[in-house]
PDB file of N, CA and C in Angstrom:
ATOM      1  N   UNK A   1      30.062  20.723 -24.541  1.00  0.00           N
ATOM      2  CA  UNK A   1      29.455  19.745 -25.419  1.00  0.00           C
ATOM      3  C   UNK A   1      30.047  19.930 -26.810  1.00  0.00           C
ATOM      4  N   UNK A   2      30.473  19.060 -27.243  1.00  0.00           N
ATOM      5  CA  UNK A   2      30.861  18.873 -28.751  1.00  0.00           C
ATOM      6  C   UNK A   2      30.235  18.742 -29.846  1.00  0.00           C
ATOM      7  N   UNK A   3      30.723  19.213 -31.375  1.00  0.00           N
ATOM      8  CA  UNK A   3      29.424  18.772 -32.132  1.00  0.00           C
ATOM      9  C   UNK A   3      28.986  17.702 -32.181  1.00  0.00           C
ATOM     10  N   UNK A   4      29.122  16.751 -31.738  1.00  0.00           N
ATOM     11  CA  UNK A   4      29.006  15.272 -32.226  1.00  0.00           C
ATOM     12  C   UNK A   4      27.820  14.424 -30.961  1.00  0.00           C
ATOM     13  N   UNK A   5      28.025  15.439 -30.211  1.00  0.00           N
ATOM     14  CA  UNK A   5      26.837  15.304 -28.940  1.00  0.00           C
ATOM     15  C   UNK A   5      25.155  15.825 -29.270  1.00  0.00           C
ATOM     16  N   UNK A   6      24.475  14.727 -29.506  1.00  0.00           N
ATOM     17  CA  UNK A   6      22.865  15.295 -29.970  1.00  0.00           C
ATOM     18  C   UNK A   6      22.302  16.037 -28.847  1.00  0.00           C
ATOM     19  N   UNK A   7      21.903  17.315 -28.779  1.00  0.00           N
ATOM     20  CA  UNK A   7      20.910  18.132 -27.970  1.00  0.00           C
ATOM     21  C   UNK A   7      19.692  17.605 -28.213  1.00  0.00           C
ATOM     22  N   UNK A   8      19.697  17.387 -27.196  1.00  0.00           N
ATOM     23  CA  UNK A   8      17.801  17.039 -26.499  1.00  0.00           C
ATOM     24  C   UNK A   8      17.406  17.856 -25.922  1.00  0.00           C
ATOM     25  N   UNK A   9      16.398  18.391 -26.501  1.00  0.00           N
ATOM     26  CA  UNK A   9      15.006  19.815 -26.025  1.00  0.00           C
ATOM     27  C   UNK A   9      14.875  19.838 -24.162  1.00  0.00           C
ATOM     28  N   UNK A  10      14.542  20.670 -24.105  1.00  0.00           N
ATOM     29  CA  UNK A  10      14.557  20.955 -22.695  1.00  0.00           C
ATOM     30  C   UNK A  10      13.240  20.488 -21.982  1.00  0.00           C
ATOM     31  N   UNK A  11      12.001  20.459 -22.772  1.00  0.00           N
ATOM     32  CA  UNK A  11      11.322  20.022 -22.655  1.00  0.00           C
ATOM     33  C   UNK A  11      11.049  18.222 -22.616  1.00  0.00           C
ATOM     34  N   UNK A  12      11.863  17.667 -23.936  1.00  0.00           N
ATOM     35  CA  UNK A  12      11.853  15.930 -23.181  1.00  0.00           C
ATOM     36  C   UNK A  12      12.721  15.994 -21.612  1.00  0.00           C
ATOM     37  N   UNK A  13      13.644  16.586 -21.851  1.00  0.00           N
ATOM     38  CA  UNK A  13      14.084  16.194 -20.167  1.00  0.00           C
ATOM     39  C   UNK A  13      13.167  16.550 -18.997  1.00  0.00           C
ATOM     40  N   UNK A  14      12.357  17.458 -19.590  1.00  0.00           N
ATOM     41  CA  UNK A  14      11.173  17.878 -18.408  1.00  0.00           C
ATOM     42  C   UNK A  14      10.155  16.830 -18.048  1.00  0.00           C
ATOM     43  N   UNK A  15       9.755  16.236 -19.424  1.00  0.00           N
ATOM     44  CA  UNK A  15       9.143  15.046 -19.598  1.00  0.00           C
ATOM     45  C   UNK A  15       9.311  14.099 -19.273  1.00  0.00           C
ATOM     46  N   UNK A  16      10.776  13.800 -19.494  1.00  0.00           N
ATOM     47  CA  UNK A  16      11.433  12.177 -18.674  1.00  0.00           C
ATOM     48  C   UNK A  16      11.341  12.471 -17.314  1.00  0.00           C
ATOM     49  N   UNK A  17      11.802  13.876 -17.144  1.00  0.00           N
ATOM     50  CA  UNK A  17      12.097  13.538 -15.482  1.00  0.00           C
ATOM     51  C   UNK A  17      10.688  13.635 -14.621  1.00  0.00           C
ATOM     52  N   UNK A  18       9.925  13.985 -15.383  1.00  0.00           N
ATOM     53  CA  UNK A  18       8.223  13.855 -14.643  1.00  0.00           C
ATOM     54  C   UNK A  18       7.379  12.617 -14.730  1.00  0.00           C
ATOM     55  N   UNK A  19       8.326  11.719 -15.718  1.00  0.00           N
ATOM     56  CA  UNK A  19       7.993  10.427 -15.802  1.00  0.00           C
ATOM     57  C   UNK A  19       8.324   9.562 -14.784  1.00  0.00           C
ATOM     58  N   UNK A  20       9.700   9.843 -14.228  1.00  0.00           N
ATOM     59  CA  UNK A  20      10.857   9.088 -13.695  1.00  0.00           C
ATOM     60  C   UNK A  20       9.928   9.325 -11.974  1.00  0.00           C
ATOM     61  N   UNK A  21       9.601  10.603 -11.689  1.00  0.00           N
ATOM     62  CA  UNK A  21       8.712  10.843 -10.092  1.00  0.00           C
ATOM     63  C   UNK A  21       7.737  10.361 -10.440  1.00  0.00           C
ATOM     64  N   UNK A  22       6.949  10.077 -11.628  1.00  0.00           N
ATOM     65  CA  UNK A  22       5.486   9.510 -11.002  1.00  0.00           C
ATOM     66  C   UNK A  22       5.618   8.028 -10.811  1.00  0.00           C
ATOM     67  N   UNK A  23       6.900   7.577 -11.662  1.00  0.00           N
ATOM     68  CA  UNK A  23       7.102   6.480 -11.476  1.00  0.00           C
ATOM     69  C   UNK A  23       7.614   5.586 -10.218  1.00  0.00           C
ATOM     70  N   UNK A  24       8.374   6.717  -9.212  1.00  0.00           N
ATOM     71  CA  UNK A  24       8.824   6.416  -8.289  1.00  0.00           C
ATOM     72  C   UNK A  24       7.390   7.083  -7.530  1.00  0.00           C
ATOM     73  N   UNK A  25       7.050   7.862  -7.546  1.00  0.00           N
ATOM     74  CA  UNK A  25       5.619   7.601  -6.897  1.00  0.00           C
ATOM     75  C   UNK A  25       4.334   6.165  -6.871  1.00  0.00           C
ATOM     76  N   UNK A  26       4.649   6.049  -7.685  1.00  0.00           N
ATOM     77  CA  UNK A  26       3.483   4.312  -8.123  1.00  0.00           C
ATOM     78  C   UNK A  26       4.473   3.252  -6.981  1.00  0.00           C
ATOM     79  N   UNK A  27       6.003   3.209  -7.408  1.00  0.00           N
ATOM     80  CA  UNK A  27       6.392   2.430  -6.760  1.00  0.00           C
ATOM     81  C   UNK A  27       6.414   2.418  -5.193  1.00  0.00           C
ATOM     82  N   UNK A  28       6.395   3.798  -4.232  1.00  0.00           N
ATOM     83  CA  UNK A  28       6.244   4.115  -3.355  1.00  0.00           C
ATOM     84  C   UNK A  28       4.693   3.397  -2.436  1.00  0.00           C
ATOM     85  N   UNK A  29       3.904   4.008  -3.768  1.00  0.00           N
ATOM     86  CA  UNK A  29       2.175   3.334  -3.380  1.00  0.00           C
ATOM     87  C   UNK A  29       2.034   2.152  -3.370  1.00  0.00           C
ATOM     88  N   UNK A  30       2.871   1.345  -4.169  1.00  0.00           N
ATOM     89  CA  UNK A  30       2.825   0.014  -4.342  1.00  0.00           C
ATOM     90  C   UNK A  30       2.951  -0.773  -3.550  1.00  0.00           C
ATOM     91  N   UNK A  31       4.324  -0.503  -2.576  1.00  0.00           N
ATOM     92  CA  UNK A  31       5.518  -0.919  -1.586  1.00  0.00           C
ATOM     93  C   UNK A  31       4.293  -0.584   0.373  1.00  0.00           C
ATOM     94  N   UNK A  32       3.757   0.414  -0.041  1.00  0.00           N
ATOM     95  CA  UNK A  32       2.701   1.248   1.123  1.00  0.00           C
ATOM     96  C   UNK A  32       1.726   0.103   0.915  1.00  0.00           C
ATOM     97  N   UNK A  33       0.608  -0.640  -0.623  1.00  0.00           N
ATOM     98  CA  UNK A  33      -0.055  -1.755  -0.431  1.00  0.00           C
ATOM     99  C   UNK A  33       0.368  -2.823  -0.062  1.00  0.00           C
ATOM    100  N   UNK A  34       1.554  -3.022  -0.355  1.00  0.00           N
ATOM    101  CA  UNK A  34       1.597  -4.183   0.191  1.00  0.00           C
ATOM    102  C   UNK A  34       2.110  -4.460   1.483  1.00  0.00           C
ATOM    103  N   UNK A  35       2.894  -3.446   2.275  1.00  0.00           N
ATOM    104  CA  UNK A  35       2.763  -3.749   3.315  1.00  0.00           C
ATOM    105  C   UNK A  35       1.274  -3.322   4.521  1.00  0.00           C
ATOM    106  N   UNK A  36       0.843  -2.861   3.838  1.00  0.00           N
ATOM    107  CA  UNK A  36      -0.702  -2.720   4.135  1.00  0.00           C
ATOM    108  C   UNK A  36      -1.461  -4.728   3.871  1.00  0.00           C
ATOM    109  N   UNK A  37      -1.224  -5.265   3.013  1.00  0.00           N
ATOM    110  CA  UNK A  37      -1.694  -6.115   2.093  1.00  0.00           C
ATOM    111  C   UNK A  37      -1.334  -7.139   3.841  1.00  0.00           C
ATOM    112  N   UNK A  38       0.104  -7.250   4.202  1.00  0.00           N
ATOM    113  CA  UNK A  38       0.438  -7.954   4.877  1.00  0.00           C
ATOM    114  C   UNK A  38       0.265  -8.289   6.302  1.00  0.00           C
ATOM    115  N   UNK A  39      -0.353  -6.663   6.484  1.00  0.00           N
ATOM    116  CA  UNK A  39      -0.757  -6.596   7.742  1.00  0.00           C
ATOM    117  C   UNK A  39      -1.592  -7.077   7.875  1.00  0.00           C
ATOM    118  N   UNK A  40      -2.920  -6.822   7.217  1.00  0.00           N
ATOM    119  CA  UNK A  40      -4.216  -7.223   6.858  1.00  0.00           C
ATOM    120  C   UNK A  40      -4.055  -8.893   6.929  1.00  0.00           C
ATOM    121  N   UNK A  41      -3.125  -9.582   6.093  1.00  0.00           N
ATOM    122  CA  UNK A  41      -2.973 -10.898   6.164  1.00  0.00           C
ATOM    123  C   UNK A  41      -2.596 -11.581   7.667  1.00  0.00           C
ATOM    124  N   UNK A  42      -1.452 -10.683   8.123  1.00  0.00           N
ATOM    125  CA  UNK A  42      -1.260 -11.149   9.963  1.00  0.00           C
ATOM    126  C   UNK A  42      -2.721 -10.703  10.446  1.00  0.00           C
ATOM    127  N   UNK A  43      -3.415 -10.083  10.104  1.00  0.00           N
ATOM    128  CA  UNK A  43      -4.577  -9.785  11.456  1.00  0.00           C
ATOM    129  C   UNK A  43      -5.318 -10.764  11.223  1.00  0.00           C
ATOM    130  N   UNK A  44      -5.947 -11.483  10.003  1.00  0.00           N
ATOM    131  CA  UNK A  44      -6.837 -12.249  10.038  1.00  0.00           C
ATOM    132  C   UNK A  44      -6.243 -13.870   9.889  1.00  0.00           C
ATOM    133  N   UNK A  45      -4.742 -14.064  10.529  1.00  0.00           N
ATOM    134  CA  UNK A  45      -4.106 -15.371  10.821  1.00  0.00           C
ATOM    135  C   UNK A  45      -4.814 -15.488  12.203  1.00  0.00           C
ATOM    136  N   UNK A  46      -5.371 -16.671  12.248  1.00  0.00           N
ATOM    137  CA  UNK A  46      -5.728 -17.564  13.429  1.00  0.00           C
ATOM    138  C   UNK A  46      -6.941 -16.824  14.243  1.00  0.00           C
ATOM    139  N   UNK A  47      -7.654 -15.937  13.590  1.00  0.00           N
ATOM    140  CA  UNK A  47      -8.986 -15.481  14.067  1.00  0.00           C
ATOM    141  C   UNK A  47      -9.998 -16.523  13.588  1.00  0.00           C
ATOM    142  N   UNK A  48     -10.582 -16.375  14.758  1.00  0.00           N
ATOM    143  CA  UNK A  48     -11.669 -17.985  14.719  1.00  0.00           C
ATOM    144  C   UNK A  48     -12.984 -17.025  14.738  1.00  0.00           C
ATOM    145  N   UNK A  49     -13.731 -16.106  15.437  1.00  0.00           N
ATOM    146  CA  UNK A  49     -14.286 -15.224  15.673  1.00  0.00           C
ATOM    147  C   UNK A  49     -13.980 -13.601  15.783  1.00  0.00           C
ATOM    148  N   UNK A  50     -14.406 -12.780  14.818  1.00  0.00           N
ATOM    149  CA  UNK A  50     -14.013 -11.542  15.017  1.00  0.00           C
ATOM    150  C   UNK A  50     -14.176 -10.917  14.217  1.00  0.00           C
ATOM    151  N   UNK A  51     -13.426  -9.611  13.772  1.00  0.00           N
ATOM    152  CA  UNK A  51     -13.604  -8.712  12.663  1.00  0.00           C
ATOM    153  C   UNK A  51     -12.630  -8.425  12.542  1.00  0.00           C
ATOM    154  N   UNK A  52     -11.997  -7.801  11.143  1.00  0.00           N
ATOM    155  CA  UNK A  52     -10.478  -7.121  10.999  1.00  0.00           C
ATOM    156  C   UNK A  52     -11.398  -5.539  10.300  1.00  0.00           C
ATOM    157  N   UNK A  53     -11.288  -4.407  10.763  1.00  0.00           N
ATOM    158  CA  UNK A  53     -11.332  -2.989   9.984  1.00  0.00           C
ATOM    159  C   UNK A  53     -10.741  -2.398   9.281  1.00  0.00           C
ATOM    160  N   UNK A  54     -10.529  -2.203   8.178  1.00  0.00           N
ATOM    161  CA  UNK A  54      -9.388  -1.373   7.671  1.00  0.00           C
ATOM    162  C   UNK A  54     -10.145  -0.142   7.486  1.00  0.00           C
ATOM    163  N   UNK A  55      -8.970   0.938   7.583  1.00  0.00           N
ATOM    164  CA  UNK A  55      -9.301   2.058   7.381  1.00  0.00           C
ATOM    165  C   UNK A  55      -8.713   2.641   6.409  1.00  0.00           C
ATOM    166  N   UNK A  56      -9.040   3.866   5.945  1.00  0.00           N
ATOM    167  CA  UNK A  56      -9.034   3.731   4.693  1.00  0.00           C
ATOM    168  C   UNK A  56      -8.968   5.803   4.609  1.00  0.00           C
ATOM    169  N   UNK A  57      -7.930   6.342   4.443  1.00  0.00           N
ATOM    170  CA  UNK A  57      -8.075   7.290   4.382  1.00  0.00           C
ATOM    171  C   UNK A  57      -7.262   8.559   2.831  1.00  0.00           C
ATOM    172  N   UNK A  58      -7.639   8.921   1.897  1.00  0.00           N
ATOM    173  CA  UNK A  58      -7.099   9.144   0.747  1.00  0.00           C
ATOM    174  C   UNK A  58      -6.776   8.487   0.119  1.00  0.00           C
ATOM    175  N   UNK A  59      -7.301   7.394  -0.207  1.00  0.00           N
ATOM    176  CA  UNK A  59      -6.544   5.712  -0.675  1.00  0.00           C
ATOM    177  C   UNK A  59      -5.746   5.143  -0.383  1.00  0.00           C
ATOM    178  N   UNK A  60      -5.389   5.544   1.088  1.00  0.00           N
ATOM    179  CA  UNK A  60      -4.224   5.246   1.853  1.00  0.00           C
ATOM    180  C   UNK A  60      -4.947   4.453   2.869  1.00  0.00           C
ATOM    181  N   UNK A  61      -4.316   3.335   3.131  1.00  0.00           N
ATOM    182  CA  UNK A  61      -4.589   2.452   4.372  1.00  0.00           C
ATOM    183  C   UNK A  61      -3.945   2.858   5.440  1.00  0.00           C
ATOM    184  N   UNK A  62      -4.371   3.945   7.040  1.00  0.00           N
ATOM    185  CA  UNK A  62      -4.244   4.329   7.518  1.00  0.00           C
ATOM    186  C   UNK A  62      -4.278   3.529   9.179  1.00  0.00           C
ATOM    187  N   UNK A  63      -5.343   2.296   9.178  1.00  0.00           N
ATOM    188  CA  UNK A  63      -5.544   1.761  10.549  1.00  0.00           C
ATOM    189  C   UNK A  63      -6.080   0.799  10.429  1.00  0.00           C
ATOM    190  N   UNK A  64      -5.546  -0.588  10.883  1.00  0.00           N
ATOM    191  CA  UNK A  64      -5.893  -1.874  10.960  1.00  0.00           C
ATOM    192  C   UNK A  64      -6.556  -2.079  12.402  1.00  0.00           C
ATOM    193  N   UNK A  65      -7.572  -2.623  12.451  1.00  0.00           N
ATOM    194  CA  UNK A  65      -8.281  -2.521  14.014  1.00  0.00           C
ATOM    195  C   UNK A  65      -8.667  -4.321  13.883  1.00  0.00           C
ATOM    196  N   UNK A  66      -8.224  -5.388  14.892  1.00  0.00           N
ATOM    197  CA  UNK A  66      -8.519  -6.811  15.075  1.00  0.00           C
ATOM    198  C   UNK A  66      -9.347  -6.686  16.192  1.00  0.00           C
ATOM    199  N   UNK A  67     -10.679  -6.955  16.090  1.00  0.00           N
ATOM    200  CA  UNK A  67     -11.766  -7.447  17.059  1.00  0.00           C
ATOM    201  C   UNK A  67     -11.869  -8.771  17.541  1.00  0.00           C
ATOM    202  N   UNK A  68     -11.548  -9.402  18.155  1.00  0.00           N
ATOM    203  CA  UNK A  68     -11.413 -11.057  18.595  1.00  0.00           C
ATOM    204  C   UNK A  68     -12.292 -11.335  19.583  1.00  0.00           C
ATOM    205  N   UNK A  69     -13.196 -12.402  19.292  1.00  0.00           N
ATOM    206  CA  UNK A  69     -14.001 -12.800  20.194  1.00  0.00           C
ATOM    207  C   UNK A  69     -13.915 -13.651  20.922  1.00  0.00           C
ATOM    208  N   UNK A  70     -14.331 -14.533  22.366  1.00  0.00           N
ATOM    209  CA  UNK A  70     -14.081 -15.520  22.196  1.00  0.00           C
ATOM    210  C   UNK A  70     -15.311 -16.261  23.085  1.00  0.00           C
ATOM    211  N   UNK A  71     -15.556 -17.679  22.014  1.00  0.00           N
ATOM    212  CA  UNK A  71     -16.861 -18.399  22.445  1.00  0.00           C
ATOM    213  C   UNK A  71     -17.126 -18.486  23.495  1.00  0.00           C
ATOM    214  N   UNK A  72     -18.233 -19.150  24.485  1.00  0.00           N
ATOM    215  CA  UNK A  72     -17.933 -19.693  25.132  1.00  0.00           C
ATOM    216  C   UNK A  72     -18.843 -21.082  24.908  1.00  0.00           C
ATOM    217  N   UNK A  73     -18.899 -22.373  25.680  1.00  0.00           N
ATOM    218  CA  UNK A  73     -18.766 -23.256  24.696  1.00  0.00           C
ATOM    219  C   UNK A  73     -20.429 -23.885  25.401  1.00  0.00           C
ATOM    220  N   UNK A  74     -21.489 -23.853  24.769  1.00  0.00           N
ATOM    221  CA  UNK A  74     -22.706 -24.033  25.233  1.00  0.00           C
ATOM    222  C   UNK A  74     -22.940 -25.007  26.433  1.00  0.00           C
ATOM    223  N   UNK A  75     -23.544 -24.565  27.659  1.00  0.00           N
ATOM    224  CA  UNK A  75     -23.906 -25.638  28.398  1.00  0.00           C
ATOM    225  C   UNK A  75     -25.386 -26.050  28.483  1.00  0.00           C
ATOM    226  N   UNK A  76     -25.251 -27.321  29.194  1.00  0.00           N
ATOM    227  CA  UNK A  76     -26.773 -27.824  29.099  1.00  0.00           C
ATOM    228  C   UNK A  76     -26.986 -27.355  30.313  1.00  0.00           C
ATOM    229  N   UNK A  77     -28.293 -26.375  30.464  1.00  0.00           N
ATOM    230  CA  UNK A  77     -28.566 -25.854  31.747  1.00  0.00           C
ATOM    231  C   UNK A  77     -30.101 -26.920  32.034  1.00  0.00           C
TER     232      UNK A  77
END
C-alpha cells in the first residue's frame, strides 16, 4: 500500500462486512417468503371448499397442508 492509499480501521471493515451478511441474510428470508407467499397462493387457486394450513415453524414457513372438500349437491328426499 502506498502513501496515497487511505487506511480504513479494521473495525469499519468488520462493520461493513457484518452489514453485507445480515444483508444477504434479509435477502435470503425474503426470497424463502415469497416463495412461501406463492405456494400459499397455488393452494388456495380453485378451492371452492376447504382449508389451506400453514405451518409455521421459527418464522419459517415449514408446511403447506390443502384440505379439499367436496359437496354433494342436496337432494329432495
Amino acid at each position: 500500500m502506498d502513501a496515497s492509499t487511505p487506511r480504513v480501521p479494521v473495525k469499519l471493515l468488520s462493520e461493513t462486512r457484518a452489514t453485507e451478511v445480515h444483508r444477504a441474510a434479509e435477502s435470503r428470508q425474503e426470497q424463502r417468503l415469497q416463495r412461501a407467499v406463492s405456494q400459499i397462493e397455488e393452494s388456495l387457486r380453485g378451492l371452492r371448499f376447504g382449508q389451506v394450513t400453514i405451518t409455521v415453524q421459527d418464522g419459517v414457513v415449514v408446511q403447506i397442508d390443502r384440505l379439499e372438500r367436496t359437496r354433494l349437491p342436496r337432494g329432495s328426499d
